[in-house]
PDB file of N, CA and C in Angstrom:
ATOM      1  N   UNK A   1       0.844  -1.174   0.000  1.00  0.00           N
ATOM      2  CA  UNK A   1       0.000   0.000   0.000  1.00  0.00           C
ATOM      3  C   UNK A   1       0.888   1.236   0.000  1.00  0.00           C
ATOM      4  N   UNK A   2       0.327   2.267  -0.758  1.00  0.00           N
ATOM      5  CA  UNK A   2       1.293   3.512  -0.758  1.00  0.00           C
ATOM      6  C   UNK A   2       1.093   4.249   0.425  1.00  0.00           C
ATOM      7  N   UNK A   3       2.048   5.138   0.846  1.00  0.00           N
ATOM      8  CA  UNK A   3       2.321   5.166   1.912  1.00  0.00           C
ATOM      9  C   UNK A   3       1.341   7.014   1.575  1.00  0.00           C
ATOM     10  N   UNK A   4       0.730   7.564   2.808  1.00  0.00           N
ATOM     11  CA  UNK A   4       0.015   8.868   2.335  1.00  0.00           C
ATOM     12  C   UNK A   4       0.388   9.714   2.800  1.00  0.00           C
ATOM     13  N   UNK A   5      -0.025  11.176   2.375  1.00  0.00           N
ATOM     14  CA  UNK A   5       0.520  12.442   3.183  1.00  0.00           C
ATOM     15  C   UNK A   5      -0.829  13.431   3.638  1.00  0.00           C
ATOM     16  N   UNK A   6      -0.936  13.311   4.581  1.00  0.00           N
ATOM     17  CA  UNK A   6      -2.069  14.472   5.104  1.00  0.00           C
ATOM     18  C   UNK A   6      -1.579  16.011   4.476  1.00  0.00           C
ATOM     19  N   UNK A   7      -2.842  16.733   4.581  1.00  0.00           N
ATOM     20  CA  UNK A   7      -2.674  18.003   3.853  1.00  0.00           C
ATOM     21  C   UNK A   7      -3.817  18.715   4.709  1.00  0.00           C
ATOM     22  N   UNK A   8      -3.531  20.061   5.123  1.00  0.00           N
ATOM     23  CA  UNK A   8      -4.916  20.971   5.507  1.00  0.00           C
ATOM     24  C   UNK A   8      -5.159  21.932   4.711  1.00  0.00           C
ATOM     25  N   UNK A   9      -6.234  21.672   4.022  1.00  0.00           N
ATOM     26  CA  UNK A   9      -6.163  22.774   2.549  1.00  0.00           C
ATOM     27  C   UNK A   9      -7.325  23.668   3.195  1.00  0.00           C
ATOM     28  N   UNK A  10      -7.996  24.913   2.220  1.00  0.00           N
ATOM     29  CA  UNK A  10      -9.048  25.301   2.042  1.00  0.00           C
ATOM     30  C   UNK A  10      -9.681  25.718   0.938  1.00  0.00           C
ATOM     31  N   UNK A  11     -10.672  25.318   0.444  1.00  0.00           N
ATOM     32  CA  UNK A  11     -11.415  25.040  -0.233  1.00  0.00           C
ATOM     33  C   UNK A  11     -12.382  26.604  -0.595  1.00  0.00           C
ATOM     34  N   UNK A  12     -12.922  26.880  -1.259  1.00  0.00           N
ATOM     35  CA  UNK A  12     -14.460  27.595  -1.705  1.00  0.00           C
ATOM     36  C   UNK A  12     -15.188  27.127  -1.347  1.00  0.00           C
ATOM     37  N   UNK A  13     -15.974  27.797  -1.123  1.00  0.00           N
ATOM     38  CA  UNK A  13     -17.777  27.133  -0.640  1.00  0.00           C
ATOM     39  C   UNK A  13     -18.136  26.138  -1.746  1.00  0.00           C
ATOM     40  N   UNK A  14     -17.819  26.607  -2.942  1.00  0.00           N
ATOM     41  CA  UNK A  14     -18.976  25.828  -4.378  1.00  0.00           C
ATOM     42  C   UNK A  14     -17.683  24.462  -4.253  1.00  0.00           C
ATOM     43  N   UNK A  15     -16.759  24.621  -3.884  1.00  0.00           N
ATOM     44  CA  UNK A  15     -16.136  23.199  -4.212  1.00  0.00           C
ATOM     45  C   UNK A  15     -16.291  22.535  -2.584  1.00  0.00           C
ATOM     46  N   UNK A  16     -16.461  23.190  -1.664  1.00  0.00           N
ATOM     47  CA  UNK A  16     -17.121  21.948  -0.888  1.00  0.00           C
ATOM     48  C   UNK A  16     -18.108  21.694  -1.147  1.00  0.00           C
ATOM     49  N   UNK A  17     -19.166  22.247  -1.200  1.00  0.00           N
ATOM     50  CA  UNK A  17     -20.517  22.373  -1.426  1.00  0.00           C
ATOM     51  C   UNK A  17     -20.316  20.707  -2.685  1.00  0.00           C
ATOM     52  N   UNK A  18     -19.379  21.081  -3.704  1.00  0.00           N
ATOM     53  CA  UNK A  18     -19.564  19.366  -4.613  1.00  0.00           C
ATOM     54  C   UNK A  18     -19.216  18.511  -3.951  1.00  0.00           C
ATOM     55  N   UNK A  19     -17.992  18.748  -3.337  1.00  0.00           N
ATOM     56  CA  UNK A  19     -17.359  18.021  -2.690  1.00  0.00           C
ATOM     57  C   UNK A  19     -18.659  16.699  -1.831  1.00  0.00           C
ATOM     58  N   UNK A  20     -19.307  17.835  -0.876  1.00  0.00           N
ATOM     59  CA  UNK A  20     -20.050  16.840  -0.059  1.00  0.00           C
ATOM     60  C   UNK A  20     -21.095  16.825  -1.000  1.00  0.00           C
ATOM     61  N   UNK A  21     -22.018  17.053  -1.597  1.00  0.00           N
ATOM     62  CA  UNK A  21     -22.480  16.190  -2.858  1.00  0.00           C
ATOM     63  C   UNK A  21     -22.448  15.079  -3.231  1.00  0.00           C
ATOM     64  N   UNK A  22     -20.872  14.723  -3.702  1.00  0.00           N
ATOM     65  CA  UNK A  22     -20.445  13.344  -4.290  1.00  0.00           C
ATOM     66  C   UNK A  22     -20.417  12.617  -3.122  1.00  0.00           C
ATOM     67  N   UNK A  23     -20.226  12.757  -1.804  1.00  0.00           N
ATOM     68  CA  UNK A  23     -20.578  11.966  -0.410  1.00  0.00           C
ATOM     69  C   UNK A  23     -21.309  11.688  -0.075  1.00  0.00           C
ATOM     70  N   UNK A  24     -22.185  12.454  -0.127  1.00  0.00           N
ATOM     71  CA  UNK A  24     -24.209  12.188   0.134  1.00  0.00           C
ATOM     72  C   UNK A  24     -24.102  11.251  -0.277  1.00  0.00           C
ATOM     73  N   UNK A  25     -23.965  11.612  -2.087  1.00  0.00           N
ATOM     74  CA  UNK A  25     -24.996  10.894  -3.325  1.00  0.00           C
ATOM     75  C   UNK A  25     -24.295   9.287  -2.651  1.00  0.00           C
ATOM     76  N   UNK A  26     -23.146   9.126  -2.106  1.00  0.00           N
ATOM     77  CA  UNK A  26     -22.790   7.733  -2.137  1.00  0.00           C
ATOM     78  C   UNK A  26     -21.596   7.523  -3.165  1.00  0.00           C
ATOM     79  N   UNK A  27     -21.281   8.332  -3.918  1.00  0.00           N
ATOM     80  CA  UNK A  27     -20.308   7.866  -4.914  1.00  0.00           C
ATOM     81  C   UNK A  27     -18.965   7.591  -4.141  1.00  0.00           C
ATOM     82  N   UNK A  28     -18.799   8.531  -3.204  1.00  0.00           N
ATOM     83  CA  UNK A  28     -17.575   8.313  -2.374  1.00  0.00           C
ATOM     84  C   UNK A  28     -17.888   8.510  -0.549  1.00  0.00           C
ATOM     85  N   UNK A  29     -16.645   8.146  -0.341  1.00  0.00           N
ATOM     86  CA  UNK A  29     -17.382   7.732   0.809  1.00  0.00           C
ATOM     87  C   UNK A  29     -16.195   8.546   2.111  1.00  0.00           C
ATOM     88  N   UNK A  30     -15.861   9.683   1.661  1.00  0.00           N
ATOM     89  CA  UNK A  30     -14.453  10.516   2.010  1.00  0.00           C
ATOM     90  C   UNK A  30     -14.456  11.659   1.437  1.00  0.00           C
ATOM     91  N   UNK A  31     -14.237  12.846   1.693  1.00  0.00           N
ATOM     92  CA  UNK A  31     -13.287  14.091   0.973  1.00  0.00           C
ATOM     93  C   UNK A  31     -11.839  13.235   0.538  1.00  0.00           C
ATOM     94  N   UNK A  32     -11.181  12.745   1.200  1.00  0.00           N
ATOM     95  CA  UNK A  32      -9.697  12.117   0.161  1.00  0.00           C
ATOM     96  C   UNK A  32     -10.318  11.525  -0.569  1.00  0.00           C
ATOM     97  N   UNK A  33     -11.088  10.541  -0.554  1.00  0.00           N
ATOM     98  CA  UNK A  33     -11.488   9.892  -1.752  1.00  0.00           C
ATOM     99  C   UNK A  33     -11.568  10.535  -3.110  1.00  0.00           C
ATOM    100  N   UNK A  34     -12.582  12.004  -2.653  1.00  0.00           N
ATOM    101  CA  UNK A  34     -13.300  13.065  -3.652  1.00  0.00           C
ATOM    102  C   UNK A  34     -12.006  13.705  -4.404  1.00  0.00           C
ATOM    103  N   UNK A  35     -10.944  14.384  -3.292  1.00  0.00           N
ATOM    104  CA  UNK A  35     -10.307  14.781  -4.053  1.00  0.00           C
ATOM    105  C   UNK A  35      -8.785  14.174  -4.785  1.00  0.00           C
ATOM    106  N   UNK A  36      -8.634  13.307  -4.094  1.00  0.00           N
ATOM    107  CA  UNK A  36      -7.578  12.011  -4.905  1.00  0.00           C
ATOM    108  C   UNK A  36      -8.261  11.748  -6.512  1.00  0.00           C
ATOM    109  N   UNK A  37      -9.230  11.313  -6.791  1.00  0.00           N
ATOM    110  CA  UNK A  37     -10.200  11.186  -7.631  1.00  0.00           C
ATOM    111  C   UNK A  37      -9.676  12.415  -8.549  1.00  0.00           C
ATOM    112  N   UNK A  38     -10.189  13.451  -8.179  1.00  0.00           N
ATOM    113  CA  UNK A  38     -10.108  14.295  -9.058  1.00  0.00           C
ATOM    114  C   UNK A  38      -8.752  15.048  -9.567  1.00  0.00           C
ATOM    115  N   UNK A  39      -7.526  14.964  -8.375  1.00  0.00           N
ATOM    116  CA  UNK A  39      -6.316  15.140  -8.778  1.00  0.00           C
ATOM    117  C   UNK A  39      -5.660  14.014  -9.811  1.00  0.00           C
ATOM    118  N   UNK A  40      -6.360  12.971  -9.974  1.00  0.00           N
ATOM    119  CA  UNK A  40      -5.824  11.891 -10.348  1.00  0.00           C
ATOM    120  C   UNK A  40      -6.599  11.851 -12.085  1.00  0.00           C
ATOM    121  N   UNK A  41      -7.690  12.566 -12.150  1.00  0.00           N
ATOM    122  CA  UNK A  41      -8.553  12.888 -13.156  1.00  0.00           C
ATOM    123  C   UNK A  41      -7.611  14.429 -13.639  1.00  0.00           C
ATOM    124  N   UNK A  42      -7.343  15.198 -13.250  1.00  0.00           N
ATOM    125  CA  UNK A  42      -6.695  16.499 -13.610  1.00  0.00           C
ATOM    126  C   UNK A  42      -5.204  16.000 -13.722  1.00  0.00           C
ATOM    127  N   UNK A  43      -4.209  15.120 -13.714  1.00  0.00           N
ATOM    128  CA  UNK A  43      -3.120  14.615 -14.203  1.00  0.00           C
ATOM    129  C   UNK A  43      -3.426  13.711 -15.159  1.00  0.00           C
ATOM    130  N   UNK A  44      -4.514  12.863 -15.330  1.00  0.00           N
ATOM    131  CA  UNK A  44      -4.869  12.272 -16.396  1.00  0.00           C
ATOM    132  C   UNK A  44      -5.332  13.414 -17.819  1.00  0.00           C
ATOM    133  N   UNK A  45      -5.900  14.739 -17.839  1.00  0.00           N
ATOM    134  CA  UNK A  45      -5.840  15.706 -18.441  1.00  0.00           C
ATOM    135  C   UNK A  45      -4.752  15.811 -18.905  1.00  0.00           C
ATOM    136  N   UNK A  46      -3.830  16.787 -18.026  1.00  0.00           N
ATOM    137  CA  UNK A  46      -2.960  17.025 -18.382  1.00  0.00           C
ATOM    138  C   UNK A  46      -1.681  16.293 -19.390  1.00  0.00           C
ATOM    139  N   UNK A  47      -1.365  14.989 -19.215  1.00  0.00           N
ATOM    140  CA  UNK A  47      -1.188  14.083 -19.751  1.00  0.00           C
ATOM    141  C   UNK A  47      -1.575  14.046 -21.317  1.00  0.00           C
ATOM    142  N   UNK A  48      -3.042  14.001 -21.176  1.00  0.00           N
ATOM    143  CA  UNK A  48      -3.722  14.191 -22.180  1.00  0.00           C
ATOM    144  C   UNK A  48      -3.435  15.178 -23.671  1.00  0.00           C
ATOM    145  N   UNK A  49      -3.629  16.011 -22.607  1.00  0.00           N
ATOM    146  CA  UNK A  49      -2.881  17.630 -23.898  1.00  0.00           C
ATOM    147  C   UNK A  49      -1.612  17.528 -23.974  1.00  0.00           C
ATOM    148  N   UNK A  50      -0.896  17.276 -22.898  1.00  0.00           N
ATOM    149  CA  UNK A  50       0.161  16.703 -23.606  1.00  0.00           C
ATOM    150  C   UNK A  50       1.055  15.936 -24.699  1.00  0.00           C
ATOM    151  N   UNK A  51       0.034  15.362 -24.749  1.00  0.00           N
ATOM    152  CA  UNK A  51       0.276  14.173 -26.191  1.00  0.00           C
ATOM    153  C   UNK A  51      -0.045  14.859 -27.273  1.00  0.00           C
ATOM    154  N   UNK A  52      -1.348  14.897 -27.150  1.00  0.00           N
ATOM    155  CA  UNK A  52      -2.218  16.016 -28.481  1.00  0.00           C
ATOM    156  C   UNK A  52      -1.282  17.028 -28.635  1.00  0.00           C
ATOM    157  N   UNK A  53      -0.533  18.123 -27.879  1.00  0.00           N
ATOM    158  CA  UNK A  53       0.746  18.797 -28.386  1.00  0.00           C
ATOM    159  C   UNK A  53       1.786  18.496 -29.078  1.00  0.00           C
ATOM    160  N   UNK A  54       2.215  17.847 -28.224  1.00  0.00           N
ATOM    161  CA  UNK A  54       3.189  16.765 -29.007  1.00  0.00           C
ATOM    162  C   UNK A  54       3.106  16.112 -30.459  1.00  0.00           C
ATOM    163  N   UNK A  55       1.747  15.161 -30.199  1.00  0.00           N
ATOM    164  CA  UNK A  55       1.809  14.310 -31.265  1.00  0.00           C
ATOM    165  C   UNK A  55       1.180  14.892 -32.810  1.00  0.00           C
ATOM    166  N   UNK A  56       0.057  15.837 -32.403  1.00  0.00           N
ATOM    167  CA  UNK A  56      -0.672  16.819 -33.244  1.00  0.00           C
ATOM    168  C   UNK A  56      -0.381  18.262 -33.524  1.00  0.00           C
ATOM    169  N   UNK A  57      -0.295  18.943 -32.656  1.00  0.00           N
ATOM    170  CA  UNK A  57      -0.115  19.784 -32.773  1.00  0.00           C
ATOM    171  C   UNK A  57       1.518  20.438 -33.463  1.00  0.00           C
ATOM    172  N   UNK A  58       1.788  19.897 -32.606  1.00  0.00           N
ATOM    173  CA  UNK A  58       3.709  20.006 -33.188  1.00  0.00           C
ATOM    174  C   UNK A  58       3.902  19.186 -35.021  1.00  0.00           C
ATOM    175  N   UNK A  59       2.962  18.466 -35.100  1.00  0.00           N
ATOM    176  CA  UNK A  59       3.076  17.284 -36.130  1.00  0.00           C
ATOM    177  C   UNK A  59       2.311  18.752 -37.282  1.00  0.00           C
ATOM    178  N   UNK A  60       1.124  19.157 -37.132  1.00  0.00           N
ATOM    179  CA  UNK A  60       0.531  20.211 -37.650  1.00  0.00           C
ATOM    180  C   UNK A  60       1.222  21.265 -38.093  1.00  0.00           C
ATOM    181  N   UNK A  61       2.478  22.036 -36.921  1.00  0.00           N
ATOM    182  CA  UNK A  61       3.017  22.994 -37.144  1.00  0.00           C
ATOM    183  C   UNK A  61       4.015  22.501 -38.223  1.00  0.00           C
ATOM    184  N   UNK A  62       4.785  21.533 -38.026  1.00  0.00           N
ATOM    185  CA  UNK A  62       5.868  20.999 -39.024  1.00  0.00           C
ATOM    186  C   UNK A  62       5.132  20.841 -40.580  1.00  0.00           C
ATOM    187  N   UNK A  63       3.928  20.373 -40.420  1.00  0.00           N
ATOM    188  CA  UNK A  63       3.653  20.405 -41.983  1.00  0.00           C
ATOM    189  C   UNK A  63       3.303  21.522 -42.432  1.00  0.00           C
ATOM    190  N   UNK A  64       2.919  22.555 -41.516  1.00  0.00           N
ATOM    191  CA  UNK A  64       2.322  24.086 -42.445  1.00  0.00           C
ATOM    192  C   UNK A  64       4.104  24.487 -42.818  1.00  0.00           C
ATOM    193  N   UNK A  65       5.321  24.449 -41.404  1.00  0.00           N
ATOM    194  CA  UNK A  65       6.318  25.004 -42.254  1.00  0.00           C
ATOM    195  C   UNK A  65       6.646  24.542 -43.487  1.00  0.00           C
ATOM    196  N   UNK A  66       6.810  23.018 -43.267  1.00  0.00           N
ATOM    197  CA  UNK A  66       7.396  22.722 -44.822  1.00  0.00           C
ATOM    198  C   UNK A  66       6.292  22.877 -45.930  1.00  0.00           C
ATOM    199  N   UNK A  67       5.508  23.350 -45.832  1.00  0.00           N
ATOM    200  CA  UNK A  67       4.177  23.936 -47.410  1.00  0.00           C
ATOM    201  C   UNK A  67       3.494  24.838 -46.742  1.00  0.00           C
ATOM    202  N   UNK A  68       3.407  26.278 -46.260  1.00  0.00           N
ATOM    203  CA  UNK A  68       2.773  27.316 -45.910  1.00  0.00           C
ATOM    204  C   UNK A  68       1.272  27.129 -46.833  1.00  0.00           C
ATOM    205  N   UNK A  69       1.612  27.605 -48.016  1.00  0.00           N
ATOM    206  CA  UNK A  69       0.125  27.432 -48.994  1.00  0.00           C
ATOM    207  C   UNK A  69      -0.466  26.363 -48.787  1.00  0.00           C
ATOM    208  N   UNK A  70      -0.824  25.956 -48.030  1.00  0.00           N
ATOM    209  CA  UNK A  70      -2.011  24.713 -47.557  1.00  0.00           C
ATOM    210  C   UNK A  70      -2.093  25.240 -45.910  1.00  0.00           C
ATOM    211  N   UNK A  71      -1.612  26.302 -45.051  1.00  0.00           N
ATOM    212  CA  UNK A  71      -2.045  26.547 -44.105  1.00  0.00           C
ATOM    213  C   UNK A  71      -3.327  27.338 -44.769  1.00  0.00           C
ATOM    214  N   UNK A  72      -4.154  27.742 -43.711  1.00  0.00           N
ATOM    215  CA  UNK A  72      -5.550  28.329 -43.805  1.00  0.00           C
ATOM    216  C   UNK A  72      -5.932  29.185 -42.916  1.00  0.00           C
ATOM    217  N   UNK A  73      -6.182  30.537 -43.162  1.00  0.00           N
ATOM    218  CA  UNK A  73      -6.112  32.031 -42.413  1.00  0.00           C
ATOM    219  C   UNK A  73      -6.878  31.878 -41.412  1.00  0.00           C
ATOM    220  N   UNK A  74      -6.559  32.697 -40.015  1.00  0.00           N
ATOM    221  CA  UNK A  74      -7.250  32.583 -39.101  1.00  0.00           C
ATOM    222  C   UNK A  74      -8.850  33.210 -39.488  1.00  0.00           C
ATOM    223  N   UNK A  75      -9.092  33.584 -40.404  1.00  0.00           N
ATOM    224  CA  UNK A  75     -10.622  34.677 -40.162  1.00  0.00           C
ATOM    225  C   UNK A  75     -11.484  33.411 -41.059  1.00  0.00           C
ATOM    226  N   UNK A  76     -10.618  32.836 -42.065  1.00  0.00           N
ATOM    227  CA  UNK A  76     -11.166  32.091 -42.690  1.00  0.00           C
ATOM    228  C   UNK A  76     -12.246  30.400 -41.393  1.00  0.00           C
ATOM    229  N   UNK A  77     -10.789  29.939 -40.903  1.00  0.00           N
ATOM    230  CA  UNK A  77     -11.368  29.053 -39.754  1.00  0.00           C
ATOM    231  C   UNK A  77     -12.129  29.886 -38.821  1.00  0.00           C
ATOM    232  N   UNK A  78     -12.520  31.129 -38.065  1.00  0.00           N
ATOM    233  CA  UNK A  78     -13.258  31.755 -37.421  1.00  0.00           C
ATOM    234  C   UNK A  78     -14.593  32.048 -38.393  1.00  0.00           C
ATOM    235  N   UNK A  79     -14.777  32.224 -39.245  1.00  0.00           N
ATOM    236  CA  UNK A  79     -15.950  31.953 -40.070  1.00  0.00           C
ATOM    237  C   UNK A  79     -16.308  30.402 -40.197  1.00  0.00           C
ATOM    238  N   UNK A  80     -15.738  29.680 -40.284  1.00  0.00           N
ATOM    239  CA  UNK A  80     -16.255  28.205 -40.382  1.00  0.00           C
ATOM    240  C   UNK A  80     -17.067  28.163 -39.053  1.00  0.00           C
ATOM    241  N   UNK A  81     -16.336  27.878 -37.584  1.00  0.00           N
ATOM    242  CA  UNK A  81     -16.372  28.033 -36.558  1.00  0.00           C
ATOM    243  C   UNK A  81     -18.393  28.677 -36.340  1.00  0.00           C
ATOM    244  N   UNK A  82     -18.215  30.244 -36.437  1.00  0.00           N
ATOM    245  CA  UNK A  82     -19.594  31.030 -36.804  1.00  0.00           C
ATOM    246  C   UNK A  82     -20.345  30.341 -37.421  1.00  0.00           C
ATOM    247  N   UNK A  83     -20.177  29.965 -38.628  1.00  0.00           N
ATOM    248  CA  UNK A  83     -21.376  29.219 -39.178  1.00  0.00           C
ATOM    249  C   UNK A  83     -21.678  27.517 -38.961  1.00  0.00           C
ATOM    250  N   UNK A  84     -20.997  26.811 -38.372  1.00  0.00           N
ATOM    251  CA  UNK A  84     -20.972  25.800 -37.702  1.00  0.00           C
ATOM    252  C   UNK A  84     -21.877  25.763 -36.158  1.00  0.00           C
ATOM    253  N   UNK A  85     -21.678  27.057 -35.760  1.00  0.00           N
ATOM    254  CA  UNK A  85     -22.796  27.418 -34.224  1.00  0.00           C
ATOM    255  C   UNK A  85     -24.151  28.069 -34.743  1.00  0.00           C
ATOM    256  N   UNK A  86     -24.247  29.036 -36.000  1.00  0.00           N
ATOM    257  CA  UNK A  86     -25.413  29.310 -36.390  1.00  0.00           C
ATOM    258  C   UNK A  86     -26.313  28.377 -36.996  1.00  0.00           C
ATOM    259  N   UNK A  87     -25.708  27.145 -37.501  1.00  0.00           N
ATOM    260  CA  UNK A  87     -26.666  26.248 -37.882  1.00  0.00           C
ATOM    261  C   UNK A  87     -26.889  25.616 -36.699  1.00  0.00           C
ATOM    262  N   UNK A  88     -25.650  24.993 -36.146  1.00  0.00           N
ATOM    263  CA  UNK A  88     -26.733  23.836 -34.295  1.00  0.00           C
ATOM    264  C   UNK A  88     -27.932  24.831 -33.623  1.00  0.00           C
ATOM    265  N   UNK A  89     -27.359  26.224 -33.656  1.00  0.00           N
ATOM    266  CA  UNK A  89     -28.621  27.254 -33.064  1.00  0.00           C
ATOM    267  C   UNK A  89     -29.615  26.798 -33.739  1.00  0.00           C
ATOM    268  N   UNK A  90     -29.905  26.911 -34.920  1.00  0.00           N
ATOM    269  CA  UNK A  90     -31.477  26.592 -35.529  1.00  0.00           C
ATOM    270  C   UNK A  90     -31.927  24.857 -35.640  1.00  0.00           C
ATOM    271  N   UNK A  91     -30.889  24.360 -35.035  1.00  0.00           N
ATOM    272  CA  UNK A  91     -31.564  22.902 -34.538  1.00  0.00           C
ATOM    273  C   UNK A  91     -32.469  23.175 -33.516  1.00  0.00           C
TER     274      UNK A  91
END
C-alpha cells in the first residue's frame, strides 16, 4: 500500500458544497477519496494535452512550415467556426 501524506487545505464554498455532494450521493465515501479522484482525473488531463501537443499539434506545425500554402487564415477558420454554431442554433 502507498504510503500517504495528510494536507490541511481550504477550499471555496462551491467546491465543498460538490465536494459533499459526491458523499451524500454515495459515490464516495471521504473528501480524500473526492479529491484524490479528481487530482488523479486532472493529471490524467494534463497528460492528455500533452500528447495532443506533441503528437498533433507540433506534427501540424511541421507540416504548415514545410508547405505554408495549404495553411488556412485565421478569419477564414473563425468563419467556419460562426457558421458551424449558427446552424446547431437553428436545430
Amino acid at each position: 500500500m502507498k504510503a500517504a501524506q495528510e494536507f490541511s487545505i481550504t477550499l471555496p464554498v462551491d467546491v465543498v458544497e460538490a465536494v459533499e455532494a459526491r458523499i451524500k450521493s454515495g459515490a464516495y465515501s471521504s473528501v480524500s477519496e473526492v479529491l484524490g479522484d479528481g487530482v488523479r482525473a486532472l493529471v490524467e488531463r494534463d497528460s492528455t494535452i500533452e500528447t495532443w501537443l506533441r503528437e498533433e499539434v507540433v506534427a501540424g506545425h511541421k507540416a504548415y512550415l514545410d508547405n505554408p500554402s495549404q495553411g488556412v487564415p485565421a478569419d477564414a477558420i473563425l468563419s467556419r467556426i460562426k457558421a458551424r454554431r449558427a446552424s446547431q442554433e437553428e436545430l
